[in-house]
N, C-alpha and C. Protein backbone atom coordinates (compact mmCIF):
# COMPACT_ATOMS: atom_id res chain seq x y z
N UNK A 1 0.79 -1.18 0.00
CA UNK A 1 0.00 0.00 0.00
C UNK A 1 0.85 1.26 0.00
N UNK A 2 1.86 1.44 0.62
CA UNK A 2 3.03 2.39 0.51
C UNK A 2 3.05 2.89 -1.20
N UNK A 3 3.62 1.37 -1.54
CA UNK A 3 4.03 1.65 -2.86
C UNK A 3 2.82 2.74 -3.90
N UNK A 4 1.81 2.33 -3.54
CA UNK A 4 0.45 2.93 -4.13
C UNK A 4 0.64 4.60 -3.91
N UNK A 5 0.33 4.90 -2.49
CA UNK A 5 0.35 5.91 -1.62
C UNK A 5 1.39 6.73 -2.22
N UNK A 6 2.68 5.92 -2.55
CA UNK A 6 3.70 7.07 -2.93
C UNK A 6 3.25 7.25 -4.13
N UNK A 7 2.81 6.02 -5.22
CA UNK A 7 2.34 6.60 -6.56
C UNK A 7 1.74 7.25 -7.00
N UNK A 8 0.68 7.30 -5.88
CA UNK A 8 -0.26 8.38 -5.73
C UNK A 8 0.34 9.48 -5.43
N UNK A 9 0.78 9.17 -4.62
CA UNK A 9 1.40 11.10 -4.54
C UNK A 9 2.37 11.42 -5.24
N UNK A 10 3.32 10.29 -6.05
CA UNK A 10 3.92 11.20 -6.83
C UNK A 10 3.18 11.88 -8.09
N UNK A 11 2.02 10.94 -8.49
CA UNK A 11 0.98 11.24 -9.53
C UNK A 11 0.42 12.63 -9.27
N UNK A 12 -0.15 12.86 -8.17
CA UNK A 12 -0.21 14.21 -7.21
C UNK A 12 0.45 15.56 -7.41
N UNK A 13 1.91 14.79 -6.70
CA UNK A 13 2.80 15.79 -7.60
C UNK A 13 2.96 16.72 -8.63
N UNK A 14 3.00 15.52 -9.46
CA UNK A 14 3.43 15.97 -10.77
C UNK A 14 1.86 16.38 -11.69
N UNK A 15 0.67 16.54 -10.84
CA UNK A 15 -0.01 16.70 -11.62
C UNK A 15 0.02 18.26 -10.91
N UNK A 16 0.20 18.70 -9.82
CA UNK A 16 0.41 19.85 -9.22
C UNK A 16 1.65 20.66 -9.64
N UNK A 17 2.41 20.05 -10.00
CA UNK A 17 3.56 20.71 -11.02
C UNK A 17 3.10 21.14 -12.36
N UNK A 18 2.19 20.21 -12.66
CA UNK A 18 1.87 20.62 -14.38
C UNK A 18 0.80 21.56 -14.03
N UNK A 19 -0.26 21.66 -12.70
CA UNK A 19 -0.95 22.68 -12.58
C UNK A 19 -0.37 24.27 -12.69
N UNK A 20 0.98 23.98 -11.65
CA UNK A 20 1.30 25.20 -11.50
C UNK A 20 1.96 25.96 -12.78
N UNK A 21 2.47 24.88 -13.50
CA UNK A 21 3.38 25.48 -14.91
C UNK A 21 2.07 25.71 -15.49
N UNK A 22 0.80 25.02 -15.51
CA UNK A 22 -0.28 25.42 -16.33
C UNK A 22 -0.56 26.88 -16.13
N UNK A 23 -0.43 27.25 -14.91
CA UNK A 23 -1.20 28.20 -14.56
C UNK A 23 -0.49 29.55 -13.93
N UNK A 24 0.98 29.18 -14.08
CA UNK A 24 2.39 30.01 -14.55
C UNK A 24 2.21 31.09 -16.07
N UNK A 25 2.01 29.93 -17.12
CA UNK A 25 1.69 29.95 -18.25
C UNK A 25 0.71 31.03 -18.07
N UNK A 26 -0.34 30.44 -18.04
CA UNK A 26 -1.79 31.63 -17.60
C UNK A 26 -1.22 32.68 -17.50
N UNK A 27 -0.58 32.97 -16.12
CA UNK A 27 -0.22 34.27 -15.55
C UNK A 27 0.61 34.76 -16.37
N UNK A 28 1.32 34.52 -17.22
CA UNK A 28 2.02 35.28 -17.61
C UNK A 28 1.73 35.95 -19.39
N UNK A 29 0.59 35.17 -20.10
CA UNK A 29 -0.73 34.93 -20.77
C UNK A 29 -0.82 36.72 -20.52
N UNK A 30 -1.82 36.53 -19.53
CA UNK A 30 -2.69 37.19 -18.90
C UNK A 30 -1.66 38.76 -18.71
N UNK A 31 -0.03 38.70 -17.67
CA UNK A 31 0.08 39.61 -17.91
C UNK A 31 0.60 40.28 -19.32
N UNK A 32 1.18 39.55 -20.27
CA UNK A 32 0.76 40.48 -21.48
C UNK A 32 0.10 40.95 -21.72
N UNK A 33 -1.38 40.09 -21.85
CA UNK A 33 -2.41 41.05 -22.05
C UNK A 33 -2.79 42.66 -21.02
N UNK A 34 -2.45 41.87 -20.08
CA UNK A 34 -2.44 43.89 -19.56
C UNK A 34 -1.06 44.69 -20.01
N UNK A 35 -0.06 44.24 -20.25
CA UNK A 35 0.66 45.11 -20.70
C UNK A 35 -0.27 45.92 -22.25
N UNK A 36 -0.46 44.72 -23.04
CA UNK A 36 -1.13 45.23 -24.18
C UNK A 36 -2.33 46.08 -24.16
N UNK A 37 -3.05 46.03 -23.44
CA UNK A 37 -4.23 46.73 -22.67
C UNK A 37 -3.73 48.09 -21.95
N UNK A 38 -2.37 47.73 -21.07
CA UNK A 38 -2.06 49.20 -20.62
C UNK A 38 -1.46 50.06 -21.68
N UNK A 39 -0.97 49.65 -22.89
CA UNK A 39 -0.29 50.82 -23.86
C UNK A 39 -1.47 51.09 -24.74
N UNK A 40 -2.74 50.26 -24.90
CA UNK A 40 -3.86 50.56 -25.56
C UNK A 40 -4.49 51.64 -25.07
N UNK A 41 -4.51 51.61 -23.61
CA UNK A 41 -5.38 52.53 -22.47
C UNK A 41 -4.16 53.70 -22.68
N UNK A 42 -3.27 53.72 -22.74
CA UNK A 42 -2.10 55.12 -22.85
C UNK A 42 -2.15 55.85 -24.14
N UNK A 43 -2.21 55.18 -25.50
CA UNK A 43 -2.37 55.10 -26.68
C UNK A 43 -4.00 56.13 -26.59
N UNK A 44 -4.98 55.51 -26.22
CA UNK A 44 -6.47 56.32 -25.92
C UNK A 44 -6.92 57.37 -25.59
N UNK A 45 -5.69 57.32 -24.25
CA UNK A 45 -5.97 58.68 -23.44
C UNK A 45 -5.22 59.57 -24.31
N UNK A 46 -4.26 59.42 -24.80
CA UNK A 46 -2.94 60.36 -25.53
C UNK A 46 -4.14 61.22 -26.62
N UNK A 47 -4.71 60.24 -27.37
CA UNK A 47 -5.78 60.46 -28.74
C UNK A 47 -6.74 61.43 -27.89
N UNK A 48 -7.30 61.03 -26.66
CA UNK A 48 -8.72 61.92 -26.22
C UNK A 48 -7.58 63.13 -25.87
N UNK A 49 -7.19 62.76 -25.10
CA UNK A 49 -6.26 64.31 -24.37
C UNK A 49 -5.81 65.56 -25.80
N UNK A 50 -5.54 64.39 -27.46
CA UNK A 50 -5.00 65.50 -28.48
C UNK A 50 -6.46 65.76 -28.85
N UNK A 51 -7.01 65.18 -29.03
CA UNK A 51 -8.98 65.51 -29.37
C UNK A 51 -9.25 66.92 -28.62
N UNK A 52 -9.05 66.39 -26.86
CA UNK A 52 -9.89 67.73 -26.33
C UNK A 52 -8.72 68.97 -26.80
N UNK A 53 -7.94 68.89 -27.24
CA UNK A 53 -7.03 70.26 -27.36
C UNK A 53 -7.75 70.52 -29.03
N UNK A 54 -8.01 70.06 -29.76
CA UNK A 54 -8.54 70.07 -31.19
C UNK A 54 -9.86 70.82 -30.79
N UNK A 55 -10.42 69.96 -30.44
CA UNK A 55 -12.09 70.66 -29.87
C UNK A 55 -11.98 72.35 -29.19
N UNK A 56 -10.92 72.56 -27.96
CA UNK A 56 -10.66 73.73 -27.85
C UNK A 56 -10.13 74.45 -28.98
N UNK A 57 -9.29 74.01 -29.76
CA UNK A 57 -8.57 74.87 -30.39
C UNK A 57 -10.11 75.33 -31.69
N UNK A 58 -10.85 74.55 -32.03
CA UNK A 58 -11.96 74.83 -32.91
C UNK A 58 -12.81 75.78 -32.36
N UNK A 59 -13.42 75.51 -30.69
CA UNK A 59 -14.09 76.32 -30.12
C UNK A 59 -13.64 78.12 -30.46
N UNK A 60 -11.98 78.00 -30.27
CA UNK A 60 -11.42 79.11 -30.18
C UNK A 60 -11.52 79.70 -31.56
N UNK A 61 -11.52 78.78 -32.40
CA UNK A 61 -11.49 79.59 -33.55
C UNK A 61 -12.80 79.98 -33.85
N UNK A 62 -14.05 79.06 -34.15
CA UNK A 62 -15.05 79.61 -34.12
C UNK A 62 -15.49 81.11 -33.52
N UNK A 63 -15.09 81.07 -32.65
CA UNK A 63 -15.52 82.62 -31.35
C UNK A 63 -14.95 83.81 -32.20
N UNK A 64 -13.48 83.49 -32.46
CA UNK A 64 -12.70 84.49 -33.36
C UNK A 64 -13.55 84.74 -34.44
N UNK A 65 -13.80 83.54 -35.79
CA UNK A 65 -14.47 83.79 -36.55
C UNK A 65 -16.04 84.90 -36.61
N UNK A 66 -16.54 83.74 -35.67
CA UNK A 66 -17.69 84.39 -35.58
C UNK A 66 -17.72 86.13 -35.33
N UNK A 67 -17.08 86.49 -34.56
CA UNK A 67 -16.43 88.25 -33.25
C UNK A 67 -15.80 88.87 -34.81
N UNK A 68 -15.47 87.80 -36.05
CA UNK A 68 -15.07 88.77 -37.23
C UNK A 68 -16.10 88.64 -37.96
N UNK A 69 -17.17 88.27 -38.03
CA UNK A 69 -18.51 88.31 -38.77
C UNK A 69 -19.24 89.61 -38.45
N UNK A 70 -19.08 89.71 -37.15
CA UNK A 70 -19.94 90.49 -36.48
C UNK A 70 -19.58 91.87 -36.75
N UNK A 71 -18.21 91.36 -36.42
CA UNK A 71 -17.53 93.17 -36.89
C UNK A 71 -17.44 93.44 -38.14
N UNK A 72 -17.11 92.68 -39.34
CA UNK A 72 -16.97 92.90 -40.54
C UNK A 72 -17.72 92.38 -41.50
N UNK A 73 -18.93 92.22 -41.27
CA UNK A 73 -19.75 91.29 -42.00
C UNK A 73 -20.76 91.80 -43.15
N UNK A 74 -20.59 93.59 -42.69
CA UNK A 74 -21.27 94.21 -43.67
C UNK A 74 -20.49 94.85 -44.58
N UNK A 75 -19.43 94.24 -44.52
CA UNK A 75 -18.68 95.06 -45.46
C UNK A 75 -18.87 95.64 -46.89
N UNK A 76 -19.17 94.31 -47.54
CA UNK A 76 -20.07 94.15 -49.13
C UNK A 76 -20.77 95.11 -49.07
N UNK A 77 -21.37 95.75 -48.03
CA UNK A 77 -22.53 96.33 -48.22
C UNK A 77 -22.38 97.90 -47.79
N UNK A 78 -21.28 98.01 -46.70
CA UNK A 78 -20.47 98.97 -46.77
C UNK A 78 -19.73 99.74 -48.53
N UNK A 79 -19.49 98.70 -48.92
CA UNK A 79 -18.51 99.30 -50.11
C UNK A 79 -19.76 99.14 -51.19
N UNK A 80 -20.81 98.96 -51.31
CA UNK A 80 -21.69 99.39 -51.93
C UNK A 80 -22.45 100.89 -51.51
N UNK A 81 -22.94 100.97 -50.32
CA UNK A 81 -23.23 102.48 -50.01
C UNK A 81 -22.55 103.26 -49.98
N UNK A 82 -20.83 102.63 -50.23
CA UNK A 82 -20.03 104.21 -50.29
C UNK A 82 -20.21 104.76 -51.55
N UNK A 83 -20.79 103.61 -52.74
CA UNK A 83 -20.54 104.30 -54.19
C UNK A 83 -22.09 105.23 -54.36
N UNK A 84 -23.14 104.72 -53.42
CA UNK A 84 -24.11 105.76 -53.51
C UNK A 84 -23.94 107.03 -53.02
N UNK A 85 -22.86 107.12 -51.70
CA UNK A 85 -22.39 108.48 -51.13
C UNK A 85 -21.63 109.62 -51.86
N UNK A 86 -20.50 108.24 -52.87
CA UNK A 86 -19.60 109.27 -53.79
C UNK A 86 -20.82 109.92 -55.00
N UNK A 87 -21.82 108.83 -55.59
CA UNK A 87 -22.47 109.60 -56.36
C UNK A 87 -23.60 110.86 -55.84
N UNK A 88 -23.86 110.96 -54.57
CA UNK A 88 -24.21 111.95 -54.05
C UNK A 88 -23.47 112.72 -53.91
N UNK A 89 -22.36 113.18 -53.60
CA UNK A 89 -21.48 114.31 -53.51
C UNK A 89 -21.29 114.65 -54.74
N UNK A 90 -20.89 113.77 -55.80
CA UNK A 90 -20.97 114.47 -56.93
C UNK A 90 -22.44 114.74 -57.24
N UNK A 91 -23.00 115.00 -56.86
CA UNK A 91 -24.86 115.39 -57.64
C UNK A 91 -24.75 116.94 -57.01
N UNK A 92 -24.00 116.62 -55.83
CA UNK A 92 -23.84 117.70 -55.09
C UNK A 92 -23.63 118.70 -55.24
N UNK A 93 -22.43 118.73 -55.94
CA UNK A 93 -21.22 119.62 -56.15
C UNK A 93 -21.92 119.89 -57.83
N UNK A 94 -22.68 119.23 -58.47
CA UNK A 94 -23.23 119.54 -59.73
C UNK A 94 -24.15 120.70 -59.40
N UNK A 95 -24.56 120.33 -58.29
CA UNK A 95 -25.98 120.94 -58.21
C UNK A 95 -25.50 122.55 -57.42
N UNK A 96 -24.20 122.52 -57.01
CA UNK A 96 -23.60 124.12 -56.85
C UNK A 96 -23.58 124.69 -57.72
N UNK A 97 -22.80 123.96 -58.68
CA UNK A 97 -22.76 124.61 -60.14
C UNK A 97 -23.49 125.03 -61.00
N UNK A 98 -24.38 124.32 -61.15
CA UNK A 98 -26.00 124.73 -62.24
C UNK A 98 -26.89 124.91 -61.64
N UNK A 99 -27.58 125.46 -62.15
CA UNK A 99 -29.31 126.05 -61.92
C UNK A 99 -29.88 125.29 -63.00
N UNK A 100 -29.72 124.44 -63.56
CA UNK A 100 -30.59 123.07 -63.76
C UNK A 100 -31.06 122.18 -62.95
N UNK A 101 -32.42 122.24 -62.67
CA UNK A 101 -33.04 121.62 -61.67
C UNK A 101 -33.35 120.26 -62.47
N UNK A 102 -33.55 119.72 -63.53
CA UNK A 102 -34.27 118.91 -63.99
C UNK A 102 -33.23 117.91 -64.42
N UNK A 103 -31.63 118.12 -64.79
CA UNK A 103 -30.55 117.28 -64.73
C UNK A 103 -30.36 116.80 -63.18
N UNK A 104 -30.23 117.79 -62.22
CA UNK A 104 -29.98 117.66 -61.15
C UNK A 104 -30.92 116.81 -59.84
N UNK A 105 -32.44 116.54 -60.85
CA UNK A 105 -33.51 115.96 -60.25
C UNK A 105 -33.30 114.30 -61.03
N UNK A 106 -32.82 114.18 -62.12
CA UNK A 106 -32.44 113.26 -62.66
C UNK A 106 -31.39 111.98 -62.20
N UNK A 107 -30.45 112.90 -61.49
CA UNK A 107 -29.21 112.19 -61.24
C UNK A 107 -29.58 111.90 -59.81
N UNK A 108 -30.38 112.44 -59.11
CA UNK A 108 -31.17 112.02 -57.47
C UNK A 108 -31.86 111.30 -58.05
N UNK A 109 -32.66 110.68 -58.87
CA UNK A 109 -33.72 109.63 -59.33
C UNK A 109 -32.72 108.48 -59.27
N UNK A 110 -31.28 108.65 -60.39
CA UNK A 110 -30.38 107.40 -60.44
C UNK A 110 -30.27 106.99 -59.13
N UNK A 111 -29.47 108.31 -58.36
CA UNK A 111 -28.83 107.50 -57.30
C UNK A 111 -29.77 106.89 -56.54
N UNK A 112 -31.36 107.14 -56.20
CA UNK A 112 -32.18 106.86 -55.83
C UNK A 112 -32.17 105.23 -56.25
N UNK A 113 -32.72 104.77 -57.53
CA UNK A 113 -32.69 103.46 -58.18
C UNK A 113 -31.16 102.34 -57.89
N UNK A 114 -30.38 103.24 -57.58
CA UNK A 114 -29.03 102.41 -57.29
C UNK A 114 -29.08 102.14 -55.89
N UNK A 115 -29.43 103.02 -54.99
CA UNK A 115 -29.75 103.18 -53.82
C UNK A 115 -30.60 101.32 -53.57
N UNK A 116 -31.71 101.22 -54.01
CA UNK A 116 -32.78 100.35 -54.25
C UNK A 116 -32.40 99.31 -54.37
N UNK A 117 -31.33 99.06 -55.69
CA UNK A 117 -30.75 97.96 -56.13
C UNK A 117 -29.87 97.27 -55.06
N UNK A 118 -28.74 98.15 -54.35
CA UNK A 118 -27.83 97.29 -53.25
C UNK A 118 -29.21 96.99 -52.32
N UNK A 119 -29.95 97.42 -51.79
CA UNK A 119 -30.85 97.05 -50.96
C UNK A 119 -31.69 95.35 -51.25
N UNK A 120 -31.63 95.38 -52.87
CA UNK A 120 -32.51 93.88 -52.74
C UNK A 120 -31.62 93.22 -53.23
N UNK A 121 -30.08 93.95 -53.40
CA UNK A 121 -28.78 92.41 -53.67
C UNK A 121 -28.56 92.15 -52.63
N UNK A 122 -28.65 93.09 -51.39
CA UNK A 122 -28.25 92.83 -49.70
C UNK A 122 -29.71 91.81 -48.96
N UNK A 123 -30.93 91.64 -49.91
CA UNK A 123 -31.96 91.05 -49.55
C UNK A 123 -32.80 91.82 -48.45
N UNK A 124 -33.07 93.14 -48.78
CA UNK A 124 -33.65 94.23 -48.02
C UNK A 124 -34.63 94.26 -49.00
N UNK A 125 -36.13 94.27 -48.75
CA UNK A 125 -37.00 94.73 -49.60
C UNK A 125 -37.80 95.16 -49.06
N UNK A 126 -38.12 96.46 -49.72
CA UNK A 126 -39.92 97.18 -49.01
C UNK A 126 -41.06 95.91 -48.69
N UNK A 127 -41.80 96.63 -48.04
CA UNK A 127 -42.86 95.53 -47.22
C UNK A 127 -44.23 96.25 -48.33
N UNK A 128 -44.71 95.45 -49.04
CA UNK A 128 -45.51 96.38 -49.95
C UNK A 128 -47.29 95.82 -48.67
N UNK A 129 -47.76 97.10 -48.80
CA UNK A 129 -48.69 97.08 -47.62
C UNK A 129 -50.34 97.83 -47.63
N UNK A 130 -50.08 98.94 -48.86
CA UNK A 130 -50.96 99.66 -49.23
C UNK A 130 -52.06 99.24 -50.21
N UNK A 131 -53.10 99.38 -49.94
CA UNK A 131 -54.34 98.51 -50.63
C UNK A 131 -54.49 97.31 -49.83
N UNK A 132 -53.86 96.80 -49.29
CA UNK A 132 -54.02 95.32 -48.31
C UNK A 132 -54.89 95.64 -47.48
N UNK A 133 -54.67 94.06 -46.43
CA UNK A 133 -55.35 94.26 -45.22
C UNK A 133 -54.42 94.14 -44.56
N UNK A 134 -54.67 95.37 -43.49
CA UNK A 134 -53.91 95.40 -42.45
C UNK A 134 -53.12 94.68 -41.56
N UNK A 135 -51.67 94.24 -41.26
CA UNK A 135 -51.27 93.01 -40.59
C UNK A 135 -50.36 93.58 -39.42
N UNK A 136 -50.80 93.57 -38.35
CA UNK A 136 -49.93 94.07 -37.16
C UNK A 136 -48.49 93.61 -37.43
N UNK A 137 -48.31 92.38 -38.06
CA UNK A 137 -46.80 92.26 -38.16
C UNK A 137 -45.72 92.81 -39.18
N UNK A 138 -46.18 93.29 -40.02
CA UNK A 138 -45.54 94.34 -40.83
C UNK A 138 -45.71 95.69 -41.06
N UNK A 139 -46.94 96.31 -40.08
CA UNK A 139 -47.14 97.29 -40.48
C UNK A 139 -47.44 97.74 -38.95
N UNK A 140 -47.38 99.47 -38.95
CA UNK A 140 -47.94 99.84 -37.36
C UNK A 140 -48.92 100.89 -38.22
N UNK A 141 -49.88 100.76 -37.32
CA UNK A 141 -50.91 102.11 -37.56
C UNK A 141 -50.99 102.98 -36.87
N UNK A 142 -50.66 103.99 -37.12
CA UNK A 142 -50.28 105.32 -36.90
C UNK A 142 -51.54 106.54 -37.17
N UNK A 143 -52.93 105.79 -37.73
CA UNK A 143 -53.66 106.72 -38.13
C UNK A 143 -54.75 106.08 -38.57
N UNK A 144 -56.40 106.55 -38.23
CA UNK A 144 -57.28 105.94 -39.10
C UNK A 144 -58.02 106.59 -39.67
N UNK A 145 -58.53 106.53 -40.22
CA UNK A 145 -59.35 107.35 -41.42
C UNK A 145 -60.62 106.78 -41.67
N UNK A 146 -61.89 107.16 -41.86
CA UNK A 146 -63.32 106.50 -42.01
C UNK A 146 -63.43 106.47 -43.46
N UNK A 147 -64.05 105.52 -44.10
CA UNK A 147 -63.87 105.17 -45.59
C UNK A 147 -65.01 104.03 -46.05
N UNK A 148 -65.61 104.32 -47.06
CA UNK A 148 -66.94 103.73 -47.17
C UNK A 148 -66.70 103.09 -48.42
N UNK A 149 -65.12 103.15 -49.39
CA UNK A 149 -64.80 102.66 -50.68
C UNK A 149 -64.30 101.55 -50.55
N UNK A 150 -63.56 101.86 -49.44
CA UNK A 150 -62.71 100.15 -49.12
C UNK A 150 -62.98 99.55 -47.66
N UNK A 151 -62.85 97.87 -47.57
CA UNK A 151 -63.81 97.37 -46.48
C UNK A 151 -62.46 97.78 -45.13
N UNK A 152 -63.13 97.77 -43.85
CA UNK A 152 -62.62 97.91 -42.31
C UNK A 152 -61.26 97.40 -42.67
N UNK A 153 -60.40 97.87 -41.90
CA UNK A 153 -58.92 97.34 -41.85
C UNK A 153 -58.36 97.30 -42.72
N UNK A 154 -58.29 98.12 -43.82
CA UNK A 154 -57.16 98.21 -44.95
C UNK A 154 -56.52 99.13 -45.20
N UNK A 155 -55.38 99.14 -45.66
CA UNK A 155 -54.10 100.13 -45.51
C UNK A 155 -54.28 101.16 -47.00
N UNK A 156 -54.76 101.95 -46.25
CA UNK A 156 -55.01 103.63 -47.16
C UNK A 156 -53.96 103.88 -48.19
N UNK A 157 -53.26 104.46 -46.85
CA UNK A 157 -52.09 104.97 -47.16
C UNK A 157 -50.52 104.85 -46.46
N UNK A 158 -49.04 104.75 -47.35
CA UNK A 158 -48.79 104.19 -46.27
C UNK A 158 -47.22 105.47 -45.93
N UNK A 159 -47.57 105.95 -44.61
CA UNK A 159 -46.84 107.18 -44.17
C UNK A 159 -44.95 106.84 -44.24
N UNK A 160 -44.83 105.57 -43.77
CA UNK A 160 -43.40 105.55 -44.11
C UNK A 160 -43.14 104.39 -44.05
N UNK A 161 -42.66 103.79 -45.16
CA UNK A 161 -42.13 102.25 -45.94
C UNK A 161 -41.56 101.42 -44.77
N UNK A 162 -42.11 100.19 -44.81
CA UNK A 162 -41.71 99.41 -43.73
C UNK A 162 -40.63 98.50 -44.79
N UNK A 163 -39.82 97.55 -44.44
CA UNK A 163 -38.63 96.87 -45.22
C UNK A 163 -38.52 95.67 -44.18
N UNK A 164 -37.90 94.79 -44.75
CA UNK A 164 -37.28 92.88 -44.29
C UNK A 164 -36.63 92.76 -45.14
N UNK A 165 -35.67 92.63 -44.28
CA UNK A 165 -34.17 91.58 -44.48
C UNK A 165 -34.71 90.02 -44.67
N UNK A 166 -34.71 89.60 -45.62
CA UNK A 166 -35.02 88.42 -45.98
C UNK A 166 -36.48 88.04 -45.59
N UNK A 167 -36.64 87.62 -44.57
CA UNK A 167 -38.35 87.09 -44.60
C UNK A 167 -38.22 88.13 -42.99
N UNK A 168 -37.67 88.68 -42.35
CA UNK A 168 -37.66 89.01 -41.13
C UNK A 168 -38.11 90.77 -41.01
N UNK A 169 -39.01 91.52 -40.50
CA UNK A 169 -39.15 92.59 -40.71
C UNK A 169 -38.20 93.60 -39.68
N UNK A 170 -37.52 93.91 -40.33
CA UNK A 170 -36.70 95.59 -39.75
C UNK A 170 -37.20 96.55 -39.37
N UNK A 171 -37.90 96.69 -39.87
CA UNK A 171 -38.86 98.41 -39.83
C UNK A 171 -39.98 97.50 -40.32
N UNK A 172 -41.04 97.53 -39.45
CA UNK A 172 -42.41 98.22 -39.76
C UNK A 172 -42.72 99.62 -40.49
N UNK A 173 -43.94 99.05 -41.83
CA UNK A 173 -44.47 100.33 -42.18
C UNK A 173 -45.27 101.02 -41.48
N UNK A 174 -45.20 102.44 -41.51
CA UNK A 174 -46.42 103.14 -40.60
C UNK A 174 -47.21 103.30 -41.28
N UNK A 175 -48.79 102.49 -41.42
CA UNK A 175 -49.51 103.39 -42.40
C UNK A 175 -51.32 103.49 -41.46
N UNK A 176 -52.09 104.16 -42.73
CA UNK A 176 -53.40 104.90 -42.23
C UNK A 176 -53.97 103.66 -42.50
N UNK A 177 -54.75 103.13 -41.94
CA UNK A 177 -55.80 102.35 -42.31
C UNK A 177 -57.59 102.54 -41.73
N UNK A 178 -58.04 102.21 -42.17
CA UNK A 178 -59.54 102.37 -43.07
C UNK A 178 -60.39 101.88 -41.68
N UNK A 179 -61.06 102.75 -41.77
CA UNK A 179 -62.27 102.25 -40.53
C UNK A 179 -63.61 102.35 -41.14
N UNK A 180 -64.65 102.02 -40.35
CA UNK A 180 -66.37 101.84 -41.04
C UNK A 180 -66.60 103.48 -40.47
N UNK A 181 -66.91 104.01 -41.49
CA UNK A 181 -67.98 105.38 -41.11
C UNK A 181 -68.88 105.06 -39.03
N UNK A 182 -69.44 103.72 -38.84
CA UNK A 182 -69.98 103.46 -38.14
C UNK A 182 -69.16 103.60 -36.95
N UNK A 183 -68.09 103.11 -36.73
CA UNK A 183 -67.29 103.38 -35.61
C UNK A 183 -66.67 104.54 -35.46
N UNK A 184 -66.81 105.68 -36.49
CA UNK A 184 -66.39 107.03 -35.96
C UNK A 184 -67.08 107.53 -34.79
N UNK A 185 -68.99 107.40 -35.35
CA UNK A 185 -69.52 108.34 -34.77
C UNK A 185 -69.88 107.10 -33.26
């Protein structure tokens, strides 16, 4: 029975030897993989850490950009009203010179029409309002008038041109609009 007992335990043994080399093996398996895992996780953070400096550095530029929109954004439109200013000074300086009223009423009509034109290349257009019906959102009323030709609430006349920048109104027009004879008295 000895003989067994020892076979057994040397069987024991050596199966506890091959455990531990099994599981030697493992461990050392295993710590590669965290080495590989820790330069993955270093590798990650390096990428997020250059990301968030990218993201700031965009934020920053945006702000700049934008702070130069704001300040310089009308420029186009600047160097278009200066050429209506220069052609006013010269109408000007014409109009020292001659006692022609009817050249001099002419060349205020142009600059007038040029005037007009940068306004609807800049997407500024009059609010057309007169003959309508009255709409609190483009127009203010400033005046009513009793009128038996055209029905309640319609725009007479209109005292001073309302305009929108694209679909958005800038100025309200001021105009007269139309009441029933009945609500005067």
């Amino acid at each position: 029975m000895e003989k067994e007992e020892l076979k057994e335990s040397k069987e024991e043994k050596e199966e506890t030897v091959e455990e531990k080399e099994a599981l030697e093996e493992r461990l050392k398996e295993l710590e590669q993989k965290v080495k590989k895992l820790e330069q993955v996780a270093r590798a990650s953070n390096s990428r997020a850490v250059e990301l968030q400096r990218e993201v700031e550095y965009l934020k920053d530029r945006y702000r700049r950009d934008l702070e130069e929109q704001k300040k310089y954004g009308y420029e186009n439109f600047a160097i278009d009203i200066l050429e209506v200013l220069d052609n006013f000074e010269r109408a000007l300086e014409i109009g020292k010179a001659s006692s022609d009223t009817g050249s001099i009423l002419q060349g205020v009509e142009m600059i007038y029409k040029e005037l007009k034109r940068i306004l609807e290349k800049h997407h500024i257009h009059e609010i057309e309002v007169e003959g309508k019906e009255f709409d609190p959102y483009t127009a203010e009323a400033v005046e009513t008038q009793p009128s038996s030709e055209v029905p309640p609430n319609t725009v007479l006349s209109v005292i001073r041109k309302g305009y929108k920048l694209h679909e958005k109104v800038i100025r309200p027009a001021r105009v007269v609009v139309s009441v029933s004879e009945e609500e005067i008295t």
